[in-house]
N, C-alpha and C. Protein backbone atom coordinates (compact mmCIF):
# COMPACT_ATOMS: atom_id res chain seq x y z
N UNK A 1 130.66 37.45 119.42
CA UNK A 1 130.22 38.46 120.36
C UNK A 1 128.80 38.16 120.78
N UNK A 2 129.06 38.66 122.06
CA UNK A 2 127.23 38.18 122.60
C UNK A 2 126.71 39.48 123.25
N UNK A 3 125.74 40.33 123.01
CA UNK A 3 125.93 41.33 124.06
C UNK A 3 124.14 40.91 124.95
N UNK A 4 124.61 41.58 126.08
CA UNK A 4 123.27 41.33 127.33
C UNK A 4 123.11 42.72 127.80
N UNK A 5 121.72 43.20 127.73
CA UNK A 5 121.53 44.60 128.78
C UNK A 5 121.93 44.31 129.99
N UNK A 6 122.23 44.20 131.15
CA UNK A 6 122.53 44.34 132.32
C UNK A 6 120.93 44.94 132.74
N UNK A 7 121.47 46.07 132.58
CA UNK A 7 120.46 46.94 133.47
C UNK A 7 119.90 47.54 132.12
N UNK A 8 118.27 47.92 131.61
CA UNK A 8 117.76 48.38 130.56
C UNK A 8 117.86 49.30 131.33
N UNK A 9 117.48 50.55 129.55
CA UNK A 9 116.97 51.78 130.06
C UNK A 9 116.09 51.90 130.63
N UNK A 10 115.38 53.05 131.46
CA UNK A 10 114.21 53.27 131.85
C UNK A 10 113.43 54.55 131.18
N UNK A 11 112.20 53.78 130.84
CA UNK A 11 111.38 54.73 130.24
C UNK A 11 110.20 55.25 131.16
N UNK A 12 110.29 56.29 131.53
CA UNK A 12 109.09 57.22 132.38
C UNK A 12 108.40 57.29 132.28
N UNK A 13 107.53 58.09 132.70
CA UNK A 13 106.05 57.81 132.50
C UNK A 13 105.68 59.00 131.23
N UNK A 14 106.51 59.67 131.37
CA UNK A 14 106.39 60.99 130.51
C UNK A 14 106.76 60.53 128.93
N UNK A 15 107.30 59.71 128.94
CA UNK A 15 107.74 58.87 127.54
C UNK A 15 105.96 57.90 127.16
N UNK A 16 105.84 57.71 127.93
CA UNK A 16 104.59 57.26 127.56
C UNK A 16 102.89 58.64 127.27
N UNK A 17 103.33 59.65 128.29
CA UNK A 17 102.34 60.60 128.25
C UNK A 17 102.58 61.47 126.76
N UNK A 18 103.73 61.60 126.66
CA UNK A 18 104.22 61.86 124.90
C UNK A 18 103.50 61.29 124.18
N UNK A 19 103.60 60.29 124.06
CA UNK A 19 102.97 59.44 122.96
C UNK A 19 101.48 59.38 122.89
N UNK A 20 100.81 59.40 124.04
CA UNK A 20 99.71 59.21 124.15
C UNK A 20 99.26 60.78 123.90
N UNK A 21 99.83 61.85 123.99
CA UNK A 21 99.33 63.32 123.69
C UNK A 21 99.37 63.27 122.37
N UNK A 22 100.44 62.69 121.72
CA UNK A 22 100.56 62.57 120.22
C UNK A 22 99.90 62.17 119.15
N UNK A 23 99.74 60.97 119.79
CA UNK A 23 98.23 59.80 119.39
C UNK A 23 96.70 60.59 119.99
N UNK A 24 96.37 61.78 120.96
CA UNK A 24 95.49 62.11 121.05
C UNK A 24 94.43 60.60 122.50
N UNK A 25 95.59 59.93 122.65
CA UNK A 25 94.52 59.53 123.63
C UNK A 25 94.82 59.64 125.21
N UNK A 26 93.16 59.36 126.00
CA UNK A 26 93.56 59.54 127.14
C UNK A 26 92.87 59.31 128.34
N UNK A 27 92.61 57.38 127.82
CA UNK A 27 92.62 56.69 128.99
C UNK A 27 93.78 55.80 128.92
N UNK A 28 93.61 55.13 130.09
CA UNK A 28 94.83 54.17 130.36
C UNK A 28 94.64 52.84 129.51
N UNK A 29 93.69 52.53 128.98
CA UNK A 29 93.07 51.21 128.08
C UNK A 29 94.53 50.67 127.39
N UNK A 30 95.16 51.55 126.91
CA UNK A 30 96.22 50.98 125.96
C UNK A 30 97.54 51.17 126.54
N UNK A 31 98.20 51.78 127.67
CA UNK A 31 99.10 51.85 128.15
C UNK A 31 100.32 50.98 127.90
N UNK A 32 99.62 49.63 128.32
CA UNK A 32 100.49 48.38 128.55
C UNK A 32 101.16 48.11 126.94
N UNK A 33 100.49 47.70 126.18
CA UNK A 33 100.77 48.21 124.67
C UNK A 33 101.48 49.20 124.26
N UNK A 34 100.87 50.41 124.21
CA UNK A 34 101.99 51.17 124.25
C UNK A 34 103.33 51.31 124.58
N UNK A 35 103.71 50.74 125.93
CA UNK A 35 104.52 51.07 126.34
C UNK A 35 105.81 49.84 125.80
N UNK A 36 105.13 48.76 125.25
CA UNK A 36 105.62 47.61 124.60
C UNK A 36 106.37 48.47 123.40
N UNK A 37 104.92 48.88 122.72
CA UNK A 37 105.66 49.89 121.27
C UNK A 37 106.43 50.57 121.25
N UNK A 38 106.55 51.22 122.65
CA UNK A 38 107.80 52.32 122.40
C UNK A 38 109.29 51.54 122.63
N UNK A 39 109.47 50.38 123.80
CA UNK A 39 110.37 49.48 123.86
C UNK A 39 110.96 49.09 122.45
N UNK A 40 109.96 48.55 121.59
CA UNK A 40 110.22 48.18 120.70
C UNK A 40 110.75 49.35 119.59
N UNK A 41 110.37 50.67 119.43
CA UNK A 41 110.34 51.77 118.54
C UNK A 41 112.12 52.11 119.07
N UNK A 42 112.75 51.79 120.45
CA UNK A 42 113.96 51.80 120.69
C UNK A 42 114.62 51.19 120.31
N UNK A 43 114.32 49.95 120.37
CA UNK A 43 115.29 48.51 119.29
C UNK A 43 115.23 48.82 118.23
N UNK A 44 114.37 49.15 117.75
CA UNK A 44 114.77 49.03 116.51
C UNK A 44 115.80 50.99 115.60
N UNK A 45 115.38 51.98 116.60
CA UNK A 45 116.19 52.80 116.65
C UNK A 45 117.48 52.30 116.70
N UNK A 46 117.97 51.35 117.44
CA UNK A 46 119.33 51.00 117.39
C UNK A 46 119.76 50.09 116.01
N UNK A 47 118.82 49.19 116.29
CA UNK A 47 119.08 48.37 114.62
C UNK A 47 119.01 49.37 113.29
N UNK A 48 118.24 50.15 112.95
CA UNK A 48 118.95 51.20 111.54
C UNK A 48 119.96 51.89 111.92
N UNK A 49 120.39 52.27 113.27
CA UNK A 49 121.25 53.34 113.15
C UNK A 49 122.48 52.92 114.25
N UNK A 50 122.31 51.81 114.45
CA UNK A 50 123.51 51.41 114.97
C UNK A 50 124.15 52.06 116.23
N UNK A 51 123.13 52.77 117.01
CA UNK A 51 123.25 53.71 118.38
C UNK A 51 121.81 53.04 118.79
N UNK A 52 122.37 53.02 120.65
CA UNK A 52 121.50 52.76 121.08
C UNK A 52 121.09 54.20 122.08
N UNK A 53 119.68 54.48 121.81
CA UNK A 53 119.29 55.78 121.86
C UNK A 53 118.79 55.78 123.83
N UNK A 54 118.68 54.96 124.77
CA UNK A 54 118.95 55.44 125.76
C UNK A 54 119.71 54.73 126.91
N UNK A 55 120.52 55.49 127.82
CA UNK A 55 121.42 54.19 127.99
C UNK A 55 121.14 53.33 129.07
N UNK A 56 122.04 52.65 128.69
CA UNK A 56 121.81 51.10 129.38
C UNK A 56 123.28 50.18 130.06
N UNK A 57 123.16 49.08 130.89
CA UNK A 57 124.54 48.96 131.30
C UNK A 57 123.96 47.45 130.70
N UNK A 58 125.44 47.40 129.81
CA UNK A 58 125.85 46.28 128.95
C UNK A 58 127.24 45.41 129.06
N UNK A 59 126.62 43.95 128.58
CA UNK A 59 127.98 43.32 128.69
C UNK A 59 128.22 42.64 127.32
N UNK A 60 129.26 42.57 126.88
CA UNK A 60 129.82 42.03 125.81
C UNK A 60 130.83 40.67 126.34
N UNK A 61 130.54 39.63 125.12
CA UNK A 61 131.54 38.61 125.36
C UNK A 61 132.33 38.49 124.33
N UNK A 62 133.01 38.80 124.55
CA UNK A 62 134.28 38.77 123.22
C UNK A 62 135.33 37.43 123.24
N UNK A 63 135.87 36.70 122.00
CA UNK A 63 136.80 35.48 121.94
C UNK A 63 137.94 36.39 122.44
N UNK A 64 138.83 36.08 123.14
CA UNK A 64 140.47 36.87 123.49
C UNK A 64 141.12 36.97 122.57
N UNK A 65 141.75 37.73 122.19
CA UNK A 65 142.82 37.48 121.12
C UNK A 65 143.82 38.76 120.61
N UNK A 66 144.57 39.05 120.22
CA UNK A 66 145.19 40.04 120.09
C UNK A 66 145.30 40.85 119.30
N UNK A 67 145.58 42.75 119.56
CA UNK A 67 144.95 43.35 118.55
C UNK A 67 143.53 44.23 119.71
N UNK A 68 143.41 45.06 119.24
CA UNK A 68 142.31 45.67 119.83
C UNK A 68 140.48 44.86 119.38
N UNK A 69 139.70 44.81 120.13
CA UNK A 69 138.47 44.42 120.33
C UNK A 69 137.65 45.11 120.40
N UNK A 70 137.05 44.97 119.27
CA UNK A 70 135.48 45.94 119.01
C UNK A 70 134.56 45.53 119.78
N UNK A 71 133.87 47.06 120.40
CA UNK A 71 132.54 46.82 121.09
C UNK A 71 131.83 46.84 120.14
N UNK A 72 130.50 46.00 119.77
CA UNK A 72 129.38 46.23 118.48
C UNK A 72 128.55 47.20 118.97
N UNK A 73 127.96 47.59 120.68
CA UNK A 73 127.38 48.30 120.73
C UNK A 73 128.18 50.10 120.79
N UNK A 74 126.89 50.99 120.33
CA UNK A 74 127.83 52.48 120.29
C UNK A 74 126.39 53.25 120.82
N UNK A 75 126.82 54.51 121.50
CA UNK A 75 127.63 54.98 121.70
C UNK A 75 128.30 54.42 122.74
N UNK A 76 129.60 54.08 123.21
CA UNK A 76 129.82 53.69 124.53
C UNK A 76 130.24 55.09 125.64
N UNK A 77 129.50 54.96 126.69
CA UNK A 77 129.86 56.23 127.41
C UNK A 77 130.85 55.86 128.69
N UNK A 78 131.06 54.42 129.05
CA UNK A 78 131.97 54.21 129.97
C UNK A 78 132.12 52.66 129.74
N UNK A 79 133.54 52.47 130.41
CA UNK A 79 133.57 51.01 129.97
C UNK A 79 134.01 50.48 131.48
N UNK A 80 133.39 49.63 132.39
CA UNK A 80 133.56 49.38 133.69
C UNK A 80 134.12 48.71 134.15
N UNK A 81 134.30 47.60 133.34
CA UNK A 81 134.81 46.12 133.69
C UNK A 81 135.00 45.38 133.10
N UNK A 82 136.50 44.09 132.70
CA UNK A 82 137.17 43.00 131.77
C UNK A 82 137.01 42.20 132.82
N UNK A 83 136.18 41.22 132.55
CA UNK A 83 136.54 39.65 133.14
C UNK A 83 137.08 38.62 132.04
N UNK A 84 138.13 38.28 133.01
CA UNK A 84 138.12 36.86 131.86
C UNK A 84 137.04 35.42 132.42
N UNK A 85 136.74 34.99 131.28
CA UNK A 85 136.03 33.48 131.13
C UNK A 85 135.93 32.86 131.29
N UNK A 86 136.12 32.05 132.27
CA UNK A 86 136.63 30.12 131.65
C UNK A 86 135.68 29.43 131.00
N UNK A 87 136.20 28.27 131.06
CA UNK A 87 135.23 27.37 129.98
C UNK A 87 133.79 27.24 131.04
N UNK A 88 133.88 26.77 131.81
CA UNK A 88 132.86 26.65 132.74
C UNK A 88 132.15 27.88 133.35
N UNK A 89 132.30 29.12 132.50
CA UNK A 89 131.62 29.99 132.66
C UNK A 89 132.41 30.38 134.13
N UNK A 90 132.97 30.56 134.80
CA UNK A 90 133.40 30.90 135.91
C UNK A 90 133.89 32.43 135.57
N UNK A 91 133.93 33.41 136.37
CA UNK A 91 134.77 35.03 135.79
C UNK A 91 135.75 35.14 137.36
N UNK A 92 136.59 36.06 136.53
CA UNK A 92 137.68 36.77 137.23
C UNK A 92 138.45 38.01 136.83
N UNK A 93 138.18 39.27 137.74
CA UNK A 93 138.50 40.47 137.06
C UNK A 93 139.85 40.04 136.83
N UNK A 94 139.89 40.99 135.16
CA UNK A 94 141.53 41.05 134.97
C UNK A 94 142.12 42.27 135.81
N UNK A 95 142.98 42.40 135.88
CA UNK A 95 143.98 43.26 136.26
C UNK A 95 144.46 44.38 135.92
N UNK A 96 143.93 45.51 136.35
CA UNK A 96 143.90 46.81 134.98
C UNK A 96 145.46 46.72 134.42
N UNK A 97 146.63 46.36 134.46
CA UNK A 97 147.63 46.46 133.67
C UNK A 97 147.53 45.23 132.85
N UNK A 98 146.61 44.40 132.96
CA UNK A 98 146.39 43.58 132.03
C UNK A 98 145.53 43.65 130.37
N UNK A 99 144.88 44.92 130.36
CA UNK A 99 144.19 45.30 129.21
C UNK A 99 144.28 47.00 128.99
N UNK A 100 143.98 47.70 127.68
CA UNK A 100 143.84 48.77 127.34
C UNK A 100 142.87 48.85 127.18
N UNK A 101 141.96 49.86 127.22
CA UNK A 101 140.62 50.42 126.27
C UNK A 101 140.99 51.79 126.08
N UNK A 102 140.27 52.11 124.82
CA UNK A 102 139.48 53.34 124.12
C UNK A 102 138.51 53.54 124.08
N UNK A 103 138.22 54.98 124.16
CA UNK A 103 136.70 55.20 123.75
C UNK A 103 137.38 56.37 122.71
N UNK A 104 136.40 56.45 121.72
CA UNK A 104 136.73 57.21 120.43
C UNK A 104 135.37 58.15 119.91
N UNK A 105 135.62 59.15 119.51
CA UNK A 105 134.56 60.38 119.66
C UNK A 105 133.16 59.84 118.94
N UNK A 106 133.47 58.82 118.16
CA UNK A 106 132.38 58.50 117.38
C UNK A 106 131.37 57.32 118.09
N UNK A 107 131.64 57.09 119.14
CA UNK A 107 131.08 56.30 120.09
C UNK A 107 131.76 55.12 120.23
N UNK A 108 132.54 54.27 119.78
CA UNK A 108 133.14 53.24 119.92
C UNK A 108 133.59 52.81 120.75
N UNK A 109 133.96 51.43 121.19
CA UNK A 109 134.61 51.56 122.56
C UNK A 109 135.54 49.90 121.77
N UNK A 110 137.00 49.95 122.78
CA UNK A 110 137.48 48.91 122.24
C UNK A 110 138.26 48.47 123.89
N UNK A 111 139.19 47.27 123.54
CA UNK A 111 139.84 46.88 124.66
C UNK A 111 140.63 45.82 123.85
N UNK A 112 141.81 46.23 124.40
CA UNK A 112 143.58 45.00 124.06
C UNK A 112 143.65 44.77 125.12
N UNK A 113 143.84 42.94 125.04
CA UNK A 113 144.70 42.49 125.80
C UNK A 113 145.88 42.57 126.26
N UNK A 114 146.71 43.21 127.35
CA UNK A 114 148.28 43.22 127.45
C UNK A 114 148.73 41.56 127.94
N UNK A 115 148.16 41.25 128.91
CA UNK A 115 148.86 39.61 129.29
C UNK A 115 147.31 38.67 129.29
N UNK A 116 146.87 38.04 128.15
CA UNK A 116 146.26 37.02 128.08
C UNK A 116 146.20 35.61 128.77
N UNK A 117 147.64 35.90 128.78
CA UNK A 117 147.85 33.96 129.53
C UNK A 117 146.70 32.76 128.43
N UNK A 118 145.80 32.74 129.58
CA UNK A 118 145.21 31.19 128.87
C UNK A 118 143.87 32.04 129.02
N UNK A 119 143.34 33.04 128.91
CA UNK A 119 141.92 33.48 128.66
C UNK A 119 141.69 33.25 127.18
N UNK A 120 140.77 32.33 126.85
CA UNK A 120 139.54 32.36 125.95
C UNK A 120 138.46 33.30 125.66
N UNK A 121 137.78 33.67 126.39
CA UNK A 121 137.21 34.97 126.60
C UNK A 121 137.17 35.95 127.68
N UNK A 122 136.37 37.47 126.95
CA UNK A 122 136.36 37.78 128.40
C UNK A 122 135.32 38.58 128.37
N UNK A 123 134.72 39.37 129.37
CA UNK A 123 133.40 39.58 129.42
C UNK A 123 133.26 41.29 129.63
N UNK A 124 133.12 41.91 128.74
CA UNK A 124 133.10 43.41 129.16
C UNK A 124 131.75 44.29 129.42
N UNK A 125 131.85 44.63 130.43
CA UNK A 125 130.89 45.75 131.06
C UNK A 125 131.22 46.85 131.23
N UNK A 126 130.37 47.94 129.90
CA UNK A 126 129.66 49.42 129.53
C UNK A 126 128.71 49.95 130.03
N UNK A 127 128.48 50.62 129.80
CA UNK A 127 127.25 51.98 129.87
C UNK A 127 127.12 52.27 127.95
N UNK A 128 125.99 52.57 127.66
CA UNK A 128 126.19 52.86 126.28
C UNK A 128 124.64 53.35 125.67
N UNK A 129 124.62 54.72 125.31
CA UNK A 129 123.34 55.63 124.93
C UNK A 129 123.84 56.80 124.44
N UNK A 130 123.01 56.97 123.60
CA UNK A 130 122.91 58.24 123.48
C UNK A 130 122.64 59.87 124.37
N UNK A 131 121.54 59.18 125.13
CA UNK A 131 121.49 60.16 126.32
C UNK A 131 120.98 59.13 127.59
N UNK A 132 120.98 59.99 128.52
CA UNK A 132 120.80 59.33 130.30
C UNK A 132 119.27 58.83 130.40
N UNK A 133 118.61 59.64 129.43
CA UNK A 133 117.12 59.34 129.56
C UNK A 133 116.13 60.11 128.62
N UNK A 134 115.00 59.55 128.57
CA UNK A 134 114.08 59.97 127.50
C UNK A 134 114.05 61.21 127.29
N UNK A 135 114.01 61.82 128.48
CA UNK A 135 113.68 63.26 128.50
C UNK A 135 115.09 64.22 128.32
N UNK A 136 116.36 63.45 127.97
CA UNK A 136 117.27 64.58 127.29
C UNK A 136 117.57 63.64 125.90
N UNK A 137 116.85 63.16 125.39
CA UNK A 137 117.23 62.95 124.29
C UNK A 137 116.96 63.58 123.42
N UNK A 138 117.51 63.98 122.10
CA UNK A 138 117.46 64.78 121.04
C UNK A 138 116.29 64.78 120.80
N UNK A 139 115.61 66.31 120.69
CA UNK A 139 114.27 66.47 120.25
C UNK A 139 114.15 65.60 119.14
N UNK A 140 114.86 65.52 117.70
CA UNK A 140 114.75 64.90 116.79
C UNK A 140 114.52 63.41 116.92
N UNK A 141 115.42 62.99 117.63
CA UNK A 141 115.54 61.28 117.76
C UNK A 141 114.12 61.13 118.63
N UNK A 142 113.61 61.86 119.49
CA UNK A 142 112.58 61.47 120.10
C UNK A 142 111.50 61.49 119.61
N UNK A 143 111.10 62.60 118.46
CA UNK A 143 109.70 62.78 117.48
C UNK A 143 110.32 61.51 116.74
N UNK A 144 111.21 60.89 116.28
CA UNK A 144 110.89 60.09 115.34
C UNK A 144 110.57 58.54 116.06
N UNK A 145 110.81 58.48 116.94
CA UNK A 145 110.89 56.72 117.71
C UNK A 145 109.14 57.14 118.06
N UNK A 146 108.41 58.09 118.51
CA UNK A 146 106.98 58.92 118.54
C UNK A 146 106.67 58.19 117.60
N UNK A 147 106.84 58.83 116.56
CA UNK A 147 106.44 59.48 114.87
C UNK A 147 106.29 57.48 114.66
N UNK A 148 107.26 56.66 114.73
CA UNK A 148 107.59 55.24 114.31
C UNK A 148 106.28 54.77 114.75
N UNK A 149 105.59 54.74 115.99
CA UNK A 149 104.33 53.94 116.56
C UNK A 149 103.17 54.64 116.31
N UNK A 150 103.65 56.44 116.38
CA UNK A 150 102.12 57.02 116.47
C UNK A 150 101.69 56.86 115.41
N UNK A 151 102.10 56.90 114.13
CA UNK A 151 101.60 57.31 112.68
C UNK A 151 101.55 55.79 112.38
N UNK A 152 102.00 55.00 112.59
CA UNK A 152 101.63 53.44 111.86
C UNK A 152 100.37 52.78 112.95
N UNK A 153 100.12 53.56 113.72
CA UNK A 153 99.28 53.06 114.47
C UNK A 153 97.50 52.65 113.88
């Protein structure tokens, strides 16, 4: 599996004025930094907890094969698009009677092949967050990705 953001989240300006009210400062001197830290205070939100906390449009490359196919990223909130692969990197949408997906309450997202033929891989494009954007994300999840840069600062 390979996964690629497509499109990152976007973080506002208000995601940054948070932090900087938090931390107590308030010139622009450190912005650029900051705003690195909080990027980073998101990755790694996803790496302990295995959710990625705002969303983003993602692609997964999965080997073909049969049997349902785990997405690694969660929560998944939509699943858009199966291409298959070729070797030469070339794509071609499959055929919606050609695959199944699920999405499952716990965020997961999967996809079966129905007619494989000769695909090797294939390339799936999600949506996948916790929320739409900084500013509806869980008060909790948001003091702590804060809490991660302001206090080790």
């Amino acid at each position: 599996m390979k996964r690629a953001i497509v499109t990152p989240a976007v973080l506002p300006a208000s995601a940054l004025a948070e932090l900087k009210q938090w931390l107590g400062i308030s010139t622009t001197y450190d912005d650029a930094l900051l705003s690195v830290l909080l990027r980073a205070a998101l990755d790694m939100c996803e790496a302990f907890t295995g959710l990625m906390p705002i969303e983003a449009t993602c692609e997964e490359v999965l080997a073909a094969r049969s049997g349902w196919l785990c997405l690694s990223t969660m929560p998944v909130q939509t699943i858009s698009s199966v291409d298959a692969v070729a070797q030469d990197g070339t794509r071609a949408p499959l055929a919606p009677d050609a695959y199944e997906l699920n999405l499952y309450a716990d965020g997961g997202g999967q996809v079966r092949l129905l007619k494989r033929g000769n695909t090797t891989r294939i390339a799936v494009g999600f949506t996948a967050g916790v929320a739409p954007d900084w500013d509806t994300l869980p008060e909790a999840l948001r003091q702590r990705l804060l809490f991660e840069w302001g206090y080790k600062r």
